[in-house]
N, C-alpha and C. Protein backbone atom coordinates (compact mmCIF):
# COMPACT_ATOMS: atom_id res chain seq x y z
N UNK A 1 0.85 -1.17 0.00
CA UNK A 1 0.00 0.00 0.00
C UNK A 1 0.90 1.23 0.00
N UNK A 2 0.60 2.12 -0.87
CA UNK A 2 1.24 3.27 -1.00
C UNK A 2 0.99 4.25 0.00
N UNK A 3 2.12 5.55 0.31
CA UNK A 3 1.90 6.38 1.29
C UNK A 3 2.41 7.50 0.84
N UNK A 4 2.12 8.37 0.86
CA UNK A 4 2.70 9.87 1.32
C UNK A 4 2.55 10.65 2.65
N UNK A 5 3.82 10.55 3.11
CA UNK A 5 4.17 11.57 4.48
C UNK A 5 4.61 12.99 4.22
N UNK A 6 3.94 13.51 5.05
CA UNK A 6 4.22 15.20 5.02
C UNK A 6 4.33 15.65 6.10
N UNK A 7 4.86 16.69 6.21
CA UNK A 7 5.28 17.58 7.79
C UNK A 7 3.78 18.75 7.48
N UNK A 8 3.40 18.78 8.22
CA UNK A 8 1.86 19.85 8.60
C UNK A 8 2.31 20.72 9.91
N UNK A 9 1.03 21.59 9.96
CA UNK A 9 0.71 22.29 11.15
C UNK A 9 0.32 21.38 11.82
N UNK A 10 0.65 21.44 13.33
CA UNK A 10 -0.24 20.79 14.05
C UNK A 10 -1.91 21.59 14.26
N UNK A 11 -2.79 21.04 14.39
CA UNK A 11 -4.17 22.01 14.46
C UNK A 11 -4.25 22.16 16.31
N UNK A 12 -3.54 21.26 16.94
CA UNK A 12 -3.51 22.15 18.17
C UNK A 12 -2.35 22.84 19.02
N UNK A 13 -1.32 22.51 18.66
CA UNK A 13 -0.13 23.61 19.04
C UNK A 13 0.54 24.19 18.41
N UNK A 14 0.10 24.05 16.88
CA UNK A 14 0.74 24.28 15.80
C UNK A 14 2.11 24.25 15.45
N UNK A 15 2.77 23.65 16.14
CA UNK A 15 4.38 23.17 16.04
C UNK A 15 3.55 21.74 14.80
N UNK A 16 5.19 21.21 14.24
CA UNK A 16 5.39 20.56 13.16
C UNK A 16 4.79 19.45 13.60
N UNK A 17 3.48 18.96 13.09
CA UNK A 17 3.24 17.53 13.08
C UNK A 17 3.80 16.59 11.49
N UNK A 18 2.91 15.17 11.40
CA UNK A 18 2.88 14.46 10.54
C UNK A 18 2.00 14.12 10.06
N UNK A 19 1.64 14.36 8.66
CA UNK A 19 0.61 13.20 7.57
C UNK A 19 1.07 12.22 6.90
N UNK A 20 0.45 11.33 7.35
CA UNK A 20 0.48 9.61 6.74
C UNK A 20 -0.68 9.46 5.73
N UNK A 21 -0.57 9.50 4.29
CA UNK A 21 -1.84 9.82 3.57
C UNK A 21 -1.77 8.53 2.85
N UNK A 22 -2.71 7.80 3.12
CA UNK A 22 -2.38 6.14 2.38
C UNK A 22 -3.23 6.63 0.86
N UNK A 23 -2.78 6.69 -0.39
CA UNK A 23 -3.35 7.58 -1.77
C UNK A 23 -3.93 6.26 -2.19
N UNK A 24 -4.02 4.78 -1.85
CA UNK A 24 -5.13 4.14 -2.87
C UNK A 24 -6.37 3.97 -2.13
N UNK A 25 -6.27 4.20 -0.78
CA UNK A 25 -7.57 3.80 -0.22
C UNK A 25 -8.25 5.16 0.77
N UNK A 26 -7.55 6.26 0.68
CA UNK A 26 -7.97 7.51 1.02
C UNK A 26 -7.88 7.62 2.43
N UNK A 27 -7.35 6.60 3.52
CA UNK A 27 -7.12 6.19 4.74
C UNK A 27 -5.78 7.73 5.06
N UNK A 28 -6.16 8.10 6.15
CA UNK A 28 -5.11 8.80 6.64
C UNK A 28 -4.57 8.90 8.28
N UNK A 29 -3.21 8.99 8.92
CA UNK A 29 -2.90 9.45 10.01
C UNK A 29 -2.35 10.53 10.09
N UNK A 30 -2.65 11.69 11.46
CA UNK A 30 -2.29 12.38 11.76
C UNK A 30 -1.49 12.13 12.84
N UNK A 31 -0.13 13.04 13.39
CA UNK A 31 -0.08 12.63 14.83
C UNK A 31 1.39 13.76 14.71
N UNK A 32 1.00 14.66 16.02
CA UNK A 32 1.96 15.68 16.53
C UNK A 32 2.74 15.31 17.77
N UNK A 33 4.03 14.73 17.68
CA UNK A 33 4.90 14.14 18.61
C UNK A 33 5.21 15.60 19.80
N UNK A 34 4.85 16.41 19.38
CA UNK A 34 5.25 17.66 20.15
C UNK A 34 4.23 17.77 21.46
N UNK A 35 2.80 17.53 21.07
CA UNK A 35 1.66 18.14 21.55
C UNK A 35 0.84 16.80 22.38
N UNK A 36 0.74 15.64 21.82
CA UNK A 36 0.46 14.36 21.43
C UNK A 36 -1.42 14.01 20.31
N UNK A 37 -1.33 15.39 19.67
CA UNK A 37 -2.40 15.43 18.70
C UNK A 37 -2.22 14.11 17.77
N UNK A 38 -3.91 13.57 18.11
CA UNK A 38 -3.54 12.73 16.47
C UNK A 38 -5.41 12.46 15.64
N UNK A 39 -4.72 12.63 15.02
CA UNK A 39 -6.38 12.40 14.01
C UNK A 39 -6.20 10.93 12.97
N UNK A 40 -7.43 10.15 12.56
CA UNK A 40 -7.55 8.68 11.97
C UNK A 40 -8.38 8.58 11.23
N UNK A 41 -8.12 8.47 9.93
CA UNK A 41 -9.45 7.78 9.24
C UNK A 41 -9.03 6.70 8.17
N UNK A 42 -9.51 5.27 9.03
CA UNK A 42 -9.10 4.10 8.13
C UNK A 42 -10.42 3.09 8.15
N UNK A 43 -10.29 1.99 7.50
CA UNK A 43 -11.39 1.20 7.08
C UNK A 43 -11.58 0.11 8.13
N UNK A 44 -12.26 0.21 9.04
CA UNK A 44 -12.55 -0.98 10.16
C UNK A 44 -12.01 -2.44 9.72
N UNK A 45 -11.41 -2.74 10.62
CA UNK A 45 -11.08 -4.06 10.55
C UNK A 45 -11.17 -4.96 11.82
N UNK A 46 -11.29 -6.16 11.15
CA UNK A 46 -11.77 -7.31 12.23
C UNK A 46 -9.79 -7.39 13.37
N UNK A 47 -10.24 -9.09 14.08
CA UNK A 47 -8.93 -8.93 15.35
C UNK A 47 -7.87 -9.57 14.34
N UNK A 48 -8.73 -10.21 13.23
CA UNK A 48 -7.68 -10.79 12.18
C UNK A 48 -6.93 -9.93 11.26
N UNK A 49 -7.51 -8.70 10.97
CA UNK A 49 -6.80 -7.37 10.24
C UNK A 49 -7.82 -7.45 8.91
N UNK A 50 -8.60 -8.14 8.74
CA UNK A 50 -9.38 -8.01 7.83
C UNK A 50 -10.57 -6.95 7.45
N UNK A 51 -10.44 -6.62 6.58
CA UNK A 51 -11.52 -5.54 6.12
C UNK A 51 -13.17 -5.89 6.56
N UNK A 52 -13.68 -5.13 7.50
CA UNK A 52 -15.25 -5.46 8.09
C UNK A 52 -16.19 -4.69 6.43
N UNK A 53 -17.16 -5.31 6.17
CA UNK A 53 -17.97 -4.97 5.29
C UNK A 53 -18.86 -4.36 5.86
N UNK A 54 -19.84 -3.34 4.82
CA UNK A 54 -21.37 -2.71 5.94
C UNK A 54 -22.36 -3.58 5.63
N UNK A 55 -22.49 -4.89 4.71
CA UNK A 55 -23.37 -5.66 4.26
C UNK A 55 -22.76 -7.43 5.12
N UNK A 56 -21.49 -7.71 5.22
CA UNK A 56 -21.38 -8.88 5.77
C UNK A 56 -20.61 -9.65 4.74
N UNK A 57 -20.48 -9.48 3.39
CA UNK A 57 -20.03 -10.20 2.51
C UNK A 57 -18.43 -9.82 2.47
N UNK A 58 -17.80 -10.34 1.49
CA UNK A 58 -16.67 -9.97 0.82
C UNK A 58 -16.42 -9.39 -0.16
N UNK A 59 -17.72 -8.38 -0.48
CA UNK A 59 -17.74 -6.99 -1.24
C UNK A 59 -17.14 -6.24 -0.64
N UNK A 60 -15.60 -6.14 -1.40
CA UNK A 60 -14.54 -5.09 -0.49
C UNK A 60 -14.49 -3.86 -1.02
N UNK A 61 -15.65 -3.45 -1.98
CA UNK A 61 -16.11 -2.04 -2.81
C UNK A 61 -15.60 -0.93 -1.71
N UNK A 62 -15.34 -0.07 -2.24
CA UNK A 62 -14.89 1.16 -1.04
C UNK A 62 -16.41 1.65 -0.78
N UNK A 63 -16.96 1.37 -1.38
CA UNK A 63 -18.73 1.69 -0.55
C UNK A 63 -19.41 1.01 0.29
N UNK A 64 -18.82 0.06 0.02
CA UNK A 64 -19.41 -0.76 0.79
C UNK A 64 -18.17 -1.45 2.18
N UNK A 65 -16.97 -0.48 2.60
CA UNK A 65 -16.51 -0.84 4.17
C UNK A 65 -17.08 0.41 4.52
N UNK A 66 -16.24 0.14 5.66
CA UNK A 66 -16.95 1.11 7.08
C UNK A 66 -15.89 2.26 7.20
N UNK A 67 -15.73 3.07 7.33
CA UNK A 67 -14.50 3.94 7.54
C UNK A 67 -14.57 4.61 9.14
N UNK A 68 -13.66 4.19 9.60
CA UNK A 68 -13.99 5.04 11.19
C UNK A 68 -12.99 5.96 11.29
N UNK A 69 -13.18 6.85 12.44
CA UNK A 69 -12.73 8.14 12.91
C UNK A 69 -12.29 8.36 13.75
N UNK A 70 -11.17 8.82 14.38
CA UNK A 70 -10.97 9.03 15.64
C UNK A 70 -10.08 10.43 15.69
N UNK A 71 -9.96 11.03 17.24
CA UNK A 71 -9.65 12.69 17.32
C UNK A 71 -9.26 12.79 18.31
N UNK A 72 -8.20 12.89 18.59
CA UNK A 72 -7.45 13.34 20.12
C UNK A 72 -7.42 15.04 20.00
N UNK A 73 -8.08 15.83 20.33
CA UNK A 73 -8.05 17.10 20.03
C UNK A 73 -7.26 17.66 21.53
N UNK A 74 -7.17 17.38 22.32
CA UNK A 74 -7.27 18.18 23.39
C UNK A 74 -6.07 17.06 24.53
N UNK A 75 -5.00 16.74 24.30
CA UNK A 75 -4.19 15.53 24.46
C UNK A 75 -3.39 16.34 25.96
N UNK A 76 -3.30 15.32 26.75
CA UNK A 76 -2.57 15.83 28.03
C UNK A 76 -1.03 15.92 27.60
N UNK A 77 -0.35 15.20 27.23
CA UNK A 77 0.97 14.90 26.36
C UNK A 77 1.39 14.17 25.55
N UNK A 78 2.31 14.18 25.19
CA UNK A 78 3.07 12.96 24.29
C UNK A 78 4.48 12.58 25.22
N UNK A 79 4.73 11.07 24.41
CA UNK A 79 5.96 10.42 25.20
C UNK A 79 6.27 9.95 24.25
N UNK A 80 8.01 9.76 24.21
CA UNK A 80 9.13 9.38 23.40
C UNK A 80 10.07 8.60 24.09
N UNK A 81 9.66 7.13 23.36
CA UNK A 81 10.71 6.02 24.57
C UNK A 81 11.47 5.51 23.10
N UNK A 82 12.87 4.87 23.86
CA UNK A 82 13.88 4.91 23.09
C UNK A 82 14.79 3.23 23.85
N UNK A 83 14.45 2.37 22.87
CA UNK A 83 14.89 0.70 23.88
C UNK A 83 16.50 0.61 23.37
N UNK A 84 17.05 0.41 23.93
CA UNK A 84 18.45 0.13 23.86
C UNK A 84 18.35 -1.28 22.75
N UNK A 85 19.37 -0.95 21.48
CA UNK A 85 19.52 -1.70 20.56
C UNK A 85 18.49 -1.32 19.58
N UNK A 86 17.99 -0.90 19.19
CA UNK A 86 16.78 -0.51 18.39
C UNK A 86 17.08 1.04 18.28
N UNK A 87 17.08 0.95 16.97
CA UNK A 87 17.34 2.56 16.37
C UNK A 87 16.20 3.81 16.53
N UNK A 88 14.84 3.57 16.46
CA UNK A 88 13.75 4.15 16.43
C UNK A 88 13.48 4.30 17.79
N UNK A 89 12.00 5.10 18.14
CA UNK A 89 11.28 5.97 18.81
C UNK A 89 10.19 5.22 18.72
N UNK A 90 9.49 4.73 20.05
CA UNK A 90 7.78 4.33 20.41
C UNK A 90 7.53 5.89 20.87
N UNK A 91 6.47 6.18 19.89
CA UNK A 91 5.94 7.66 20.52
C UNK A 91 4.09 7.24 20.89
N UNK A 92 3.74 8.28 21.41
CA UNK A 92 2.41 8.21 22.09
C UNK A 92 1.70 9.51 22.68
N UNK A 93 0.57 9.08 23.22
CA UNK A 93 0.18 10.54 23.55
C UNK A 93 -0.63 9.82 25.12
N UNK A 94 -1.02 10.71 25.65
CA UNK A 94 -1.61 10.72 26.42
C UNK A 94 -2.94 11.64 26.67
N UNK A 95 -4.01 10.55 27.23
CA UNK A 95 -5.25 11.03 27.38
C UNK A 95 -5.79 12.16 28.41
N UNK A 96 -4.97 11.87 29.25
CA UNK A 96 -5.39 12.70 30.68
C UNK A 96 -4.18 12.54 31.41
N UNK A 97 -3.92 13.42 32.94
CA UNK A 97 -3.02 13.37 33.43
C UNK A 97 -3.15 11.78 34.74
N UNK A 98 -4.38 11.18 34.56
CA UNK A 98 -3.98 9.65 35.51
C UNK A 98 -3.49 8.56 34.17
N UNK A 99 -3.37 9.02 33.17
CA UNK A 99 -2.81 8.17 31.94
C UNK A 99 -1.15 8.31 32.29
N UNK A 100 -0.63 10.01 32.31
CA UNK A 100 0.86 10.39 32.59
C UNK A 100 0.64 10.02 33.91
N UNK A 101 0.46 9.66 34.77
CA UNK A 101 0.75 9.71 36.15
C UNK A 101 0.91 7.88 36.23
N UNK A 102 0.08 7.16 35.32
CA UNK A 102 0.27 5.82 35.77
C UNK A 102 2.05 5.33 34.82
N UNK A 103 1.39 6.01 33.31
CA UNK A 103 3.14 5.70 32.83
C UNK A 103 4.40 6.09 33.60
N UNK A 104 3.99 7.45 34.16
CA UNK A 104 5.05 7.92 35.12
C UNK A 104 5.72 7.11 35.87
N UNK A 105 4.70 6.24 36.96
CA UNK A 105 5.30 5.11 37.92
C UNK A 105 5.57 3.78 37.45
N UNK A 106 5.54 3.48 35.94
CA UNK A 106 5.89 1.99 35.63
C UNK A 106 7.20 2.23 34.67
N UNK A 107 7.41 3.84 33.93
CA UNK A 107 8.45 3.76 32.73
C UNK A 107 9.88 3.77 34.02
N UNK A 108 10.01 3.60 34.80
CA UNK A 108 11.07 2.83 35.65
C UNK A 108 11.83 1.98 35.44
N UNK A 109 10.39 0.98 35.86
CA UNK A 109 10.53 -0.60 36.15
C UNK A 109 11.37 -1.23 34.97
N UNK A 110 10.97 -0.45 33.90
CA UNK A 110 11.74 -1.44 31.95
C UNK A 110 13.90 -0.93 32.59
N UNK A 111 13.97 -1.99 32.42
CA UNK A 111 15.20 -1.51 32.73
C UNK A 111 15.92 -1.31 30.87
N UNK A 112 15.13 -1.78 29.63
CA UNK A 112 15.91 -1.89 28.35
C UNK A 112 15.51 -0.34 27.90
N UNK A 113 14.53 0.55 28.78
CA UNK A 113 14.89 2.03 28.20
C UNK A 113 16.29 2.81 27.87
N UNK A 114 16.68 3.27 27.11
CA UNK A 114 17.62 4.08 27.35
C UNK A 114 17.32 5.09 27.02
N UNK A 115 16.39 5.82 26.80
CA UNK A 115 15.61 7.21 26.40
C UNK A 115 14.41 7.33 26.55
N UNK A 116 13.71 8.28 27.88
CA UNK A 116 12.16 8.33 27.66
C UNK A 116 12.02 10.01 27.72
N UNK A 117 11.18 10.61 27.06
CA UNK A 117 10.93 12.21 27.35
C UNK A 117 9.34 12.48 26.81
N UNK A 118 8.96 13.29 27.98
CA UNK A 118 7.30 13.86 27.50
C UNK A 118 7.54 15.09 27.40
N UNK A 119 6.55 15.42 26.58
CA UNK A 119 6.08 16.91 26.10
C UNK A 119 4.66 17.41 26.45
N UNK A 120 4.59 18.63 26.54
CA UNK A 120 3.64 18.69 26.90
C UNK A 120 2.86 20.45 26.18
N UNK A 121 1.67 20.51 25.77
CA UNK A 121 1.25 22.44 25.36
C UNK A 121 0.97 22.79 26.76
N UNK A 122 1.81 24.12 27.02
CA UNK A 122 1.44 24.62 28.92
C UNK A 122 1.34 25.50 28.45
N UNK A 123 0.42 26.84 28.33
CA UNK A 123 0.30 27.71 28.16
C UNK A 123 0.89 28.16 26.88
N UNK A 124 0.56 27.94 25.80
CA UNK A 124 0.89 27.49 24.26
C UNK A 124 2.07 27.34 23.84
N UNK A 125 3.11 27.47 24.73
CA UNK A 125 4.02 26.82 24.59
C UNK A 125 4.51 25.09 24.93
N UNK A 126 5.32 24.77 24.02
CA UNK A 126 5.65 23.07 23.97
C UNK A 126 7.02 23.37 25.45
N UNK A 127 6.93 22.32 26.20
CA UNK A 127 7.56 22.09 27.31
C UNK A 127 8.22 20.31 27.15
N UNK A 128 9.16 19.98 27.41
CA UNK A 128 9.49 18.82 27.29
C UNK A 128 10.04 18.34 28.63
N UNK A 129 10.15 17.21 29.08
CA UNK A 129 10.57 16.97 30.46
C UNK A 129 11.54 15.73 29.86
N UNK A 130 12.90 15.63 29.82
CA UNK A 130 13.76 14.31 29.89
C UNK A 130 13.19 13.28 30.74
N UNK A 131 12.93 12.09 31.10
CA UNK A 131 12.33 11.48 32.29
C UNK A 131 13.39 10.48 32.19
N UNK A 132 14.10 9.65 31.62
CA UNK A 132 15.33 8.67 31.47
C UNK A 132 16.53 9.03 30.16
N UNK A 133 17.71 9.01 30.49
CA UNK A 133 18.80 9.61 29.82
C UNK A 133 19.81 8.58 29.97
N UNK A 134 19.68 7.38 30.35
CA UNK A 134 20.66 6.21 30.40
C UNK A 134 21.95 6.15 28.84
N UNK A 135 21.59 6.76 27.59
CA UNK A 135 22.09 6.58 26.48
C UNK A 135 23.21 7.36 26.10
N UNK A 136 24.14 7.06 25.25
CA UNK A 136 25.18 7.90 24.55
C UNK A 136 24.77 9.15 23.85
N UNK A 137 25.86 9.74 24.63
CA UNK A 137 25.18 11.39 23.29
C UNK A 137 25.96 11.45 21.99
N UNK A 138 24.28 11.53 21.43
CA UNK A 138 24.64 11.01 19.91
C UNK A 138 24.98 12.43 19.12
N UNK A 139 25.36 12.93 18.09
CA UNK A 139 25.30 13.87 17.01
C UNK A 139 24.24 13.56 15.99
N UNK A 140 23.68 14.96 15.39
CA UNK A 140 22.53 14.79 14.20
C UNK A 140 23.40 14.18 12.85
N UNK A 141 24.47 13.60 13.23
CA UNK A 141 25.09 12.35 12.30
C UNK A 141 24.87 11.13 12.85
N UNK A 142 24.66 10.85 14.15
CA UNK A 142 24.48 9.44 14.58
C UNK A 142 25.75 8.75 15.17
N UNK A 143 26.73 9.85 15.39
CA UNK A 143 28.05 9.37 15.69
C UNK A 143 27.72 10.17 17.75
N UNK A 144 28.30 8.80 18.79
CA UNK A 144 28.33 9.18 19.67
C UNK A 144 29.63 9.80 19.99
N UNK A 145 29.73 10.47 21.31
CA UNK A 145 31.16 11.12 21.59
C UNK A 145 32.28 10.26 21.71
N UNK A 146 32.34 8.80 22.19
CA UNK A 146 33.20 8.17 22.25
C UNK A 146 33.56 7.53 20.80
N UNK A 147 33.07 7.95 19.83
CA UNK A 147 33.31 7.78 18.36
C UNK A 147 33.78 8.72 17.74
N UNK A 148 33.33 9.88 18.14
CA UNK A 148 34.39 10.98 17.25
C UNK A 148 35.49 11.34 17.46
């Protein structure tokens, strides 16, 4: 399945989000790592990943699935965890502050973090909090200090 990604406004802190625009099936993600904004519109699927029909059959007509919606407009934060050995970022958002308050007391316990940090909109400005820093400091080359 094809994609086009783009850098956007975010629509609620307006710092740089992301579009995930899937172009054959009109499916799209939003999601602002800054703010933890994210917006969804993809074609329901069953626990098997299969396309749900609005009739029951295996008429997979684009008129005939379901397309659902979803809208985090108003997000308590986002979080950026970082597992030792693994190059990438698990990012996320958070719903409310007993959502940050329960991750708060368990992102501890993982001892394979080596990078966790939340963000947060406080008064329209983006605020970030480091919460685990176990890792090498890297350069926007990817080279750590004990390498250069």
């Amino acid at each position: 399945m094809g994609s086009v990604i783009d850098n956007i406004e975010c629509p609620n802190c307006k710092h740089e989000a992301f579009s995930d625009f899937y172009y054959k099936t009109g499916e799209e993600y939003v999601g602002c790592n800054n703010c933890g904004y994210h917006r969804s519109a993809f074609y329901k699927r069953d626990d098997n990943g299969k396309l749900v029909t609005k009739d029951g059959s295996d008429d997979y007509k684009f008129e005939n699935l379901i397309m659902e919606f979803s809208e985090l407009k108003d997000p308590y934060g986002a979080y950026r965890i970082k597992v030792y050995h693994n190059s990438g970022f698990q990012c996320g958002s958070f719903l409310n502050k007993e959502e940050y308050d329960y991750f708060y007391s368990e992102i501890f316990k993982d001892v394979e973090i080596e990078f966790c940090s939340v963000s947060m909109l406080t008064n329209g400005e983006i605020v970030t909090e480091v919460i685990i820093d176990n890792g090498p400091k890297v350069d926007s080359s990817g080279f750590t200090i004990e390498e250069r």
